[in-house]
C-alpha atoms as a PDB file:
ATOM      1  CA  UNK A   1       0.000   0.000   0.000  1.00  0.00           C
ATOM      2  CA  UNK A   2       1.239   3.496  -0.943  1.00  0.00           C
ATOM      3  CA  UNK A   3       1.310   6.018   2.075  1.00  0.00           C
ATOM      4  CA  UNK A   4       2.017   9.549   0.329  1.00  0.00           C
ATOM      5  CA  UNK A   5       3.834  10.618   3.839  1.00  0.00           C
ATOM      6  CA  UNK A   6       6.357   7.629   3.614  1.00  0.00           C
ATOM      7  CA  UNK A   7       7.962  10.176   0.286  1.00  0.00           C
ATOM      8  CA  UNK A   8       7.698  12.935   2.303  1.00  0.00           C
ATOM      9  CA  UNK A   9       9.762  11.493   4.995  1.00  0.00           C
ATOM     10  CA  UNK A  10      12.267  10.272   2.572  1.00  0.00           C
ATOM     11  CA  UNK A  11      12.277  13.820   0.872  1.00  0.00           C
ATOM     12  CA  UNK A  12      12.730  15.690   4.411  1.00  0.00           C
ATOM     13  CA  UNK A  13      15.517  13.177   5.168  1.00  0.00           C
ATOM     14  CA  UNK A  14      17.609  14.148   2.078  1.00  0.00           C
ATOM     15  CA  UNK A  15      17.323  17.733   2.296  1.00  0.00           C
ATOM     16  CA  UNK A  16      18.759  17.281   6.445  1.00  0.00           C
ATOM     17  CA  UNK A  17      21.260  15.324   4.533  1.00  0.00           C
ATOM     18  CA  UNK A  18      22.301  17.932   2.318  1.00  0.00           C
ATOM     19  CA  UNK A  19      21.665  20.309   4.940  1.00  0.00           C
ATOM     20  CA  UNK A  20      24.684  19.166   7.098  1.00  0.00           C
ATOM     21  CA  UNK A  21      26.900  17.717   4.589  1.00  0.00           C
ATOM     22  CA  UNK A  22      26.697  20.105   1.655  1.00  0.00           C
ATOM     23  CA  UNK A  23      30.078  21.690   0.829  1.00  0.00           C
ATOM     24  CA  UNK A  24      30.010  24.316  -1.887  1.00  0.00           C
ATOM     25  CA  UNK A  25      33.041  23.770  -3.546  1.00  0.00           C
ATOM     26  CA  UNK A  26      32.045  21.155  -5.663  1.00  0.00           C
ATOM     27  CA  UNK A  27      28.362  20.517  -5.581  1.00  0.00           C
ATOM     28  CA  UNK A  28      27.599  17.960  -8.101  1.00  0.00           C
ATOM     29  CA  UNK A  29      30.591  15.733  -6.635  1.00  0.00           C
ATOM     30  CA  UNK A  30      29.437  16.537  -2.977  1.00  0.00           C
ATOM     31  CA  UNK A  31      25.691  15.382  -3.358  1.00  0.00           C
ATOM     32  CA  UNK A  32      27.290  12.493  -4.910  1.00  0.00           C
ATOM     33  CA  UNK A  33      29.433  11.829  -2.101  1.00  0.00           C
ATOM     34  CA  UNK A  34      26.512  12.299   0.453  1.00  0.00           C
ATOM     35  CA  UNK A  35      24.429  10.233  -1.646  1.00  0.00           C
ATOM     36  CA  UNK A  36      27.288   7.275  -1.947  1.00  0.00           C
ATOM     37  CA  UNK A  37      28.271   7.451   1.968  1.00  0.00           C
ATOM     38  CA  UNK A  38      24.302   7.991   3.487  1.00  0.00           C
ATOM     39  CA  UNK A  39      21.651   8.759   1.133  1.00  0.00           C
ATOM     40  CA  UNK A  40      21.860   4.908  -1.004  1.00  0.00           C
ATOM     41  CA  UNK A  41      21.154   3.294   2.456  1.00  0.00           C
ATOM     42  CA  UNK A  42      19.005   5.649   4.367  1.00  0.00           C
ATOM     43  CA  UNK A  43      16.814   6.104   1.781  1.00  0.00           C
ATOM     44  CA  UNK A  44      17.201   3.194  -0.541  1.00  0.00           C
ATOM     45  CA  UNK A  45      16.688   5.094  -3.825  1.00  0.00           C
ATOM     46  CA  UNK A  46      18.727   5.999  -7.123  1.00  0.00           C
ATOM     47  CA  UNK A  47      20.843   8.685  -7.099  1.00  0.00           C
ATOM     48  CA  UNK A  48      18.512  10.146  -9.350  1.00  0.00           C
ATOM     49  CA  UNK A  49      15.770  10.192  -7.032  1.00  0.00           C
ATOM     50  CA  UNK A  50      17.951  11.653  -4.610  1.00  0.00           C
ATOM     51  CA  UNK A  51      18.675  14.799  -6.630  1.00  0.00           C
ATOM     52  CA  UNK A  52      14.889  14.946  -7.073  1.00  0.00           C
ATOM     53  CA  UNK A  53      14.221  15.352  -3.545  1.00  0.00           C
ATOM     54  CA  UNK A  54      16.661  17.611  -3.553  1.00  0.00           C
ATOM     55  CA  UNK A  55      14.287  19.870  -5.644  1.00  0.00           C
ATOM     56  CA  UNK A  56      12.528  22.028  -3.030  1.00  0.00           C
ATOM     57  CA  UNK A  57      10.413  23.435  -5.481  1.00  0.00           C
ATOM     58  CA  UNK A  58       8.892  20.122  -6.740  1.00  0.00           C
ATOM     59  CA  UNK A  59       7.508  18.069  -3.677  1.00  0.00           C
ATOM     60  CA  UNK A  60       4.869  20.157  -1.121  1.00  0.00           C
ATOM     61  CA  UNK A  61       6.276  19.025   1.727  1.00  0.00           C
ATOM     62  CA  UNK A  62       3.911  21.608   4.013  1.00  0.00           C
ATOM     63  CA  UNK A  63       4.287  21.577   7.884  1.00  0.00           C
ATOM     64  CA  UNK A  64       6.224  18.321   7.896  1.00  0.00           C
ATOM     65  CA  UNK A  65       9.288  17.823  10.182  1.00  0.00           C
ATOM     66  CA  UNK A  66      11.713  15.871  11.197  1.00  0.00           C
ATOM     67  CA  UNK A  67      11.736  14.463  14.696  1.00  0.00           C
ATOM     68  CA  UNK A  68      15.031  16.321  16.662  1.00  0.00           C
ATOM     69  CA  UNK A  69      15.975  12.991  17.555  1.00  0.00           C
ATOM     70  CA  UNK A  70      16.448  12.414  13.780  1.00  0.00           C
ATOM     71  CA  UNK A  71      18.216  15.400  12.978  1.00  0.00           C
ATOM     72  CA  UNK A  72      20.743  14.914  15.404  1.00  0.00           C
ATOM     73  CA  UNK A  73      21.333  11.466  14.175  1.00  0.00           C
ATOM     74  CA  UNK A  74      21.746  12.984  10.961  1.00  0.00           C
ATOM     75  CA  UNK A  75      24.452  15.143  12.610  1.00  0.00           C
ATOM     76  CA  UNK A  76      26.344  11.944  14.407  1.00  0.00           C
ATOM     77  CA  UNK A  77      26.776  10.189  11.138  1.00  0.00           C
ATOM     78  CA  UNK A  78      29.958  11.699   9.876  1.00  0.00           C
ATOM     79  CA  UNK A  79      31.344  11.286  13.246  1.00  0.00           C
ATOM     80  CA  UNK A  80      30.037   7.719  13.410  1.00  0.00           C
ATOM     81  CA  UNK A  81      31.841   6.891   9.933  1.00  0.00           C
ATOM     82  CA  UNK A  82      35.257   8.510  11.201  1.00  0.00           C
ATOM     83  CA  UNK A  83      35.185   6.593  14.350  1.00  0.00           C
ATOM     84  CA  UNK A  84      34.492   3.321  12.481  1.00  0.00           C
ATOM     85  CA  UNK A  85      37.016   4.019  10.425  1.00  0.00           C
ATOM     86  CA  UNK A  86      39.464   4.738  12.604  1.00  0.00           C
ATOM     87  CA  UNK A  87      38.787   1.414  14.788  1.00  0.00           C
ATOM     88  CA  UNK A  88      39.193  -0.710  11.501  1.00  0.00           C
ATOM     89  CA  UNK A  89      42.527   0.988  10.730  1.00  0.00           C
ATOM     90  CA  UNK A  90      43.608  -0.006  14.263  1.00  0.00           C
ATOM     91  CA  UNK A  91      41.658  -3.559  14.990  1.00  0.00           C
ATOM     92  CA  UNK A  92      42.511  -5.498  11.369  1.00  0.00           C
ATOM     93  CA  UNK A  93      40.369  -8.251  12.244  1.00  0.00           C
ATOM     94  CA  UNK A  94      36.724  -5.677  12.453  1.00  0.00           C
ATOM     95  CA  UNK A  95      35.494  -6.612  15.594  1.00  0.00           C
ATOM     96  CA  UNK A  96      34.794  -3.586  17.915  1.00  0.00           C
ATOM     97  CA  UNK A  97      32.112  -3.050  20.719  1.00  0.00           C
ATOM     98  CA  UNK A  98      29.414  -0.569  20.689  1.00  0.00           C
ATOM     99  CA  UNK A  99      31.288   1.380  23.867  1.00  0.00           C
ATOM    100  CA  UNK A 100      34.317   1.499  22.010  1.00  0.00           C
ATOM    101  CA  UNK A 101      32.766   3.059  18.674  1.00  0.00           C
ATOM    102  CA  UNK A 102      30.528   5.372  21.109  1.00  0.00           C
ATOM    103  CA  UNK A 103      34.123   6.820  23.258  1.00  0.00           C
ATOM    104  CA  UNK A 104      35.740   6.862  19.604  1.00  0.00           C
ATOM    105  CA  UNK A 105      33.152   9.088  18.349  1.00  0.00           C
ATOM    106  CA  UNK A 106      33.361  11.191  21.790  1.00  0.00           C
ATOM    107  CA  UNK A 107      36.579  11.403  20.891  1.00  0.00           C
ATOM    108  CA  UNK A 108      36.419  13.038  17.432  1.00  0.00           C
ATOM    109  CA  UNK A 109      33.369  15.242  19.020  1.00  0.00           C
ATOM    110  CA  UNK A 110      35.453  16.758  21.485  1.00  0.00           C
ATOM    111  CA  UNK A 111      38.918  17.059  18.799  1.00  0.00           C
ATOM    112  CA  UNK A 112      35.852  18.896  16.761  1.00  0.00           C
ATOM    113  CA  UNK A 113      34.955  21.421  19.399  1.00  0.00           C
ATOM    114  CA  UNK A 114      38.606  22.419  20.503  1.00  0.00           C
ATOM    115  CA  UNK A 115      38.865  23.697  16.428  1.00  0.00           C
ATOM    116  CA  UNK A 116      38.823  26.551  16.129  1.00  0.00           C
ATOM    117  CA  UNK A 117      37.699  28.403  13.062  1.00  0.00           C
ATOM    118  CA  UNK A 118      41.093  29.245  11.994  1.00  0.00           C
ATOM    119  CA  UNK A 119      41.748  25.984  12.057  1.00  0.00           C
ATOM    120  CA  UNK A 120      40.975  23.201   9.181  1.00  0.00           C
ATOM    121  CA  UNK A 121      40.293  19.220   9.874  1.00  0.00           C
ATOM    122  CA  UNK A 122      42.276  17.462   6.836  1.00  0.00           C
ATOM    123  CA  UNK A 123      41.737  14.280   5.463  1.00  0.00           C
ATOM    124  CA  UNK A 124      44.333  12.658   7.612  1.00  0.00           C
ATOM    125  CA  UNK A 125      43.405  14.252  10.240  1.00  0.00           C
ATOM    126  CA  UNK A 126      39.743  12.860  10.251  1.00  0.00           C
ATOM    127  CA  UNK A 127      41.152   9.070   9.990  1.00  0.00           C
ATOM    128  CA  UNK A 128      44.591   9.491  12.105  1.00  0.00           C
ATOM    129  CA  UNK A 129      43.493  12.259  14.702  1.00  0.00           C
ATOM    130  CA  UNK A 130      44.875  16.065  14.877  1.00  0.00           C
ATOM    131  CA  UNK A 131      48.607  16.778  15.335  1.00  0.00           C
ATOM    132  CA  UNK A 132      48.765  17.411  19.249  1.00  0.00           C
ATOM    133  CA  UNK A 133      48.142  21.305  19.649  1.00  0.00           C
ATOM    134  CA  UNK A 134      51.039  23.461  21.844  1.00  0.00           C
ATOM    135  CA  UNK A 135      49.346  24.876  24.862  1.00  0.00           C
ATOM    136  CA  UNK A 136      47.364  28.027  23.771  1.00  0.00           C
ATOM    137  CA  UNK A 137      46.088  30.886  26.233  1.00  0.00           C
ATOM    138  CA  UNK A 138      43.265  31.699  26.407  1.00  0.00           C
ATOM    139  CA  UNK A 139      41.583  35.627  26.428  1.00  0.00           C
ATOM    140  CA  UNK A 140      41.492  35.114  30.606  1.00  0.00           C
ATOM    141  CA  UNK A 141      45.071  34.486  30.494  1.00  0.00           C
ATOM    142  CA  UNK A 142      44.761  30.873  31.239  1.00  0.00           C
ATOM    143  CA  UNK A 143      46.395  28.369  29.353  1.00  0.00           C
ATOM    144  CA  UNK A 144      44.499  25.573  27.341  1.00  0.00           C
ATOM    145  CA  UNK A 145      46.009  22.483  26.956  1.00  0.00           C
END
């Protein structure tokens, strides 16, 4: 049975997608990317479709949200993927407990909120961890470790 809502849902899910993944700099390569890492198993359509939904103009989505519980999820999933990937680079065989993917992810969360905007997360970075910072004071005169 067809429930019209169910493509709503779907449609509200890719835009949150976009929403927190979208980099500028490339845009047909970066909805690609979001739809290769996320988008072909969260929503389980073409890649086509997914630029559809994309479309804000197209679909009347009207006073439809997402639950916050789902947009924050949204927001973990890049985190998720690092951590993941970072345990498989350092346990070869791909075993790893749920607490050790959760503190791995804490991990990156907190390396993410001691970068400052100056600063810029590379590539290696995201897999290997930031360089260890020198101590830096803060405007109170403290230093930050």
């Amino acid at each position: 049975m067809y429930v019209p809502n169910h493509l709503k849902w779907r449609i509200l899910l890719a835009q949150e997608l976009k929403l927190h993944y979208f980099e500028r700099e490339n845009s047909h390569r970066n909805c690609k990317r979001i739809f290769e890492l996320y988008g072909r198993y969260l929503l389980g359509t073409t890649y086509d479709t997914f630029l559809n939904y994309l479309n804000q103009l197209k679909y009347e989505i009207g006073s439809l949200r997402l639950p916050p519980y789902i947009e924050a999820a949204i927001g973990l999933l890049e985190p998720l993927r690092i951590a993941s990937e970072r345990l498989r680079i350092r346990k070869t065989n791909g075993t790893w407990t749920l607490l050790e993917v959760v503190e791995e992810t804490m991990r990156i969360l907190q390396e993410r909120s001691h970068t400052t905007l100056n600063q810029r997360i590379t590539p290696s970075d995201r897999l290997n961890g930031p360089a260890p910072a020198a101590s830096t004071s803060l405007p109170n005169g403290t230093a930050r470790e």
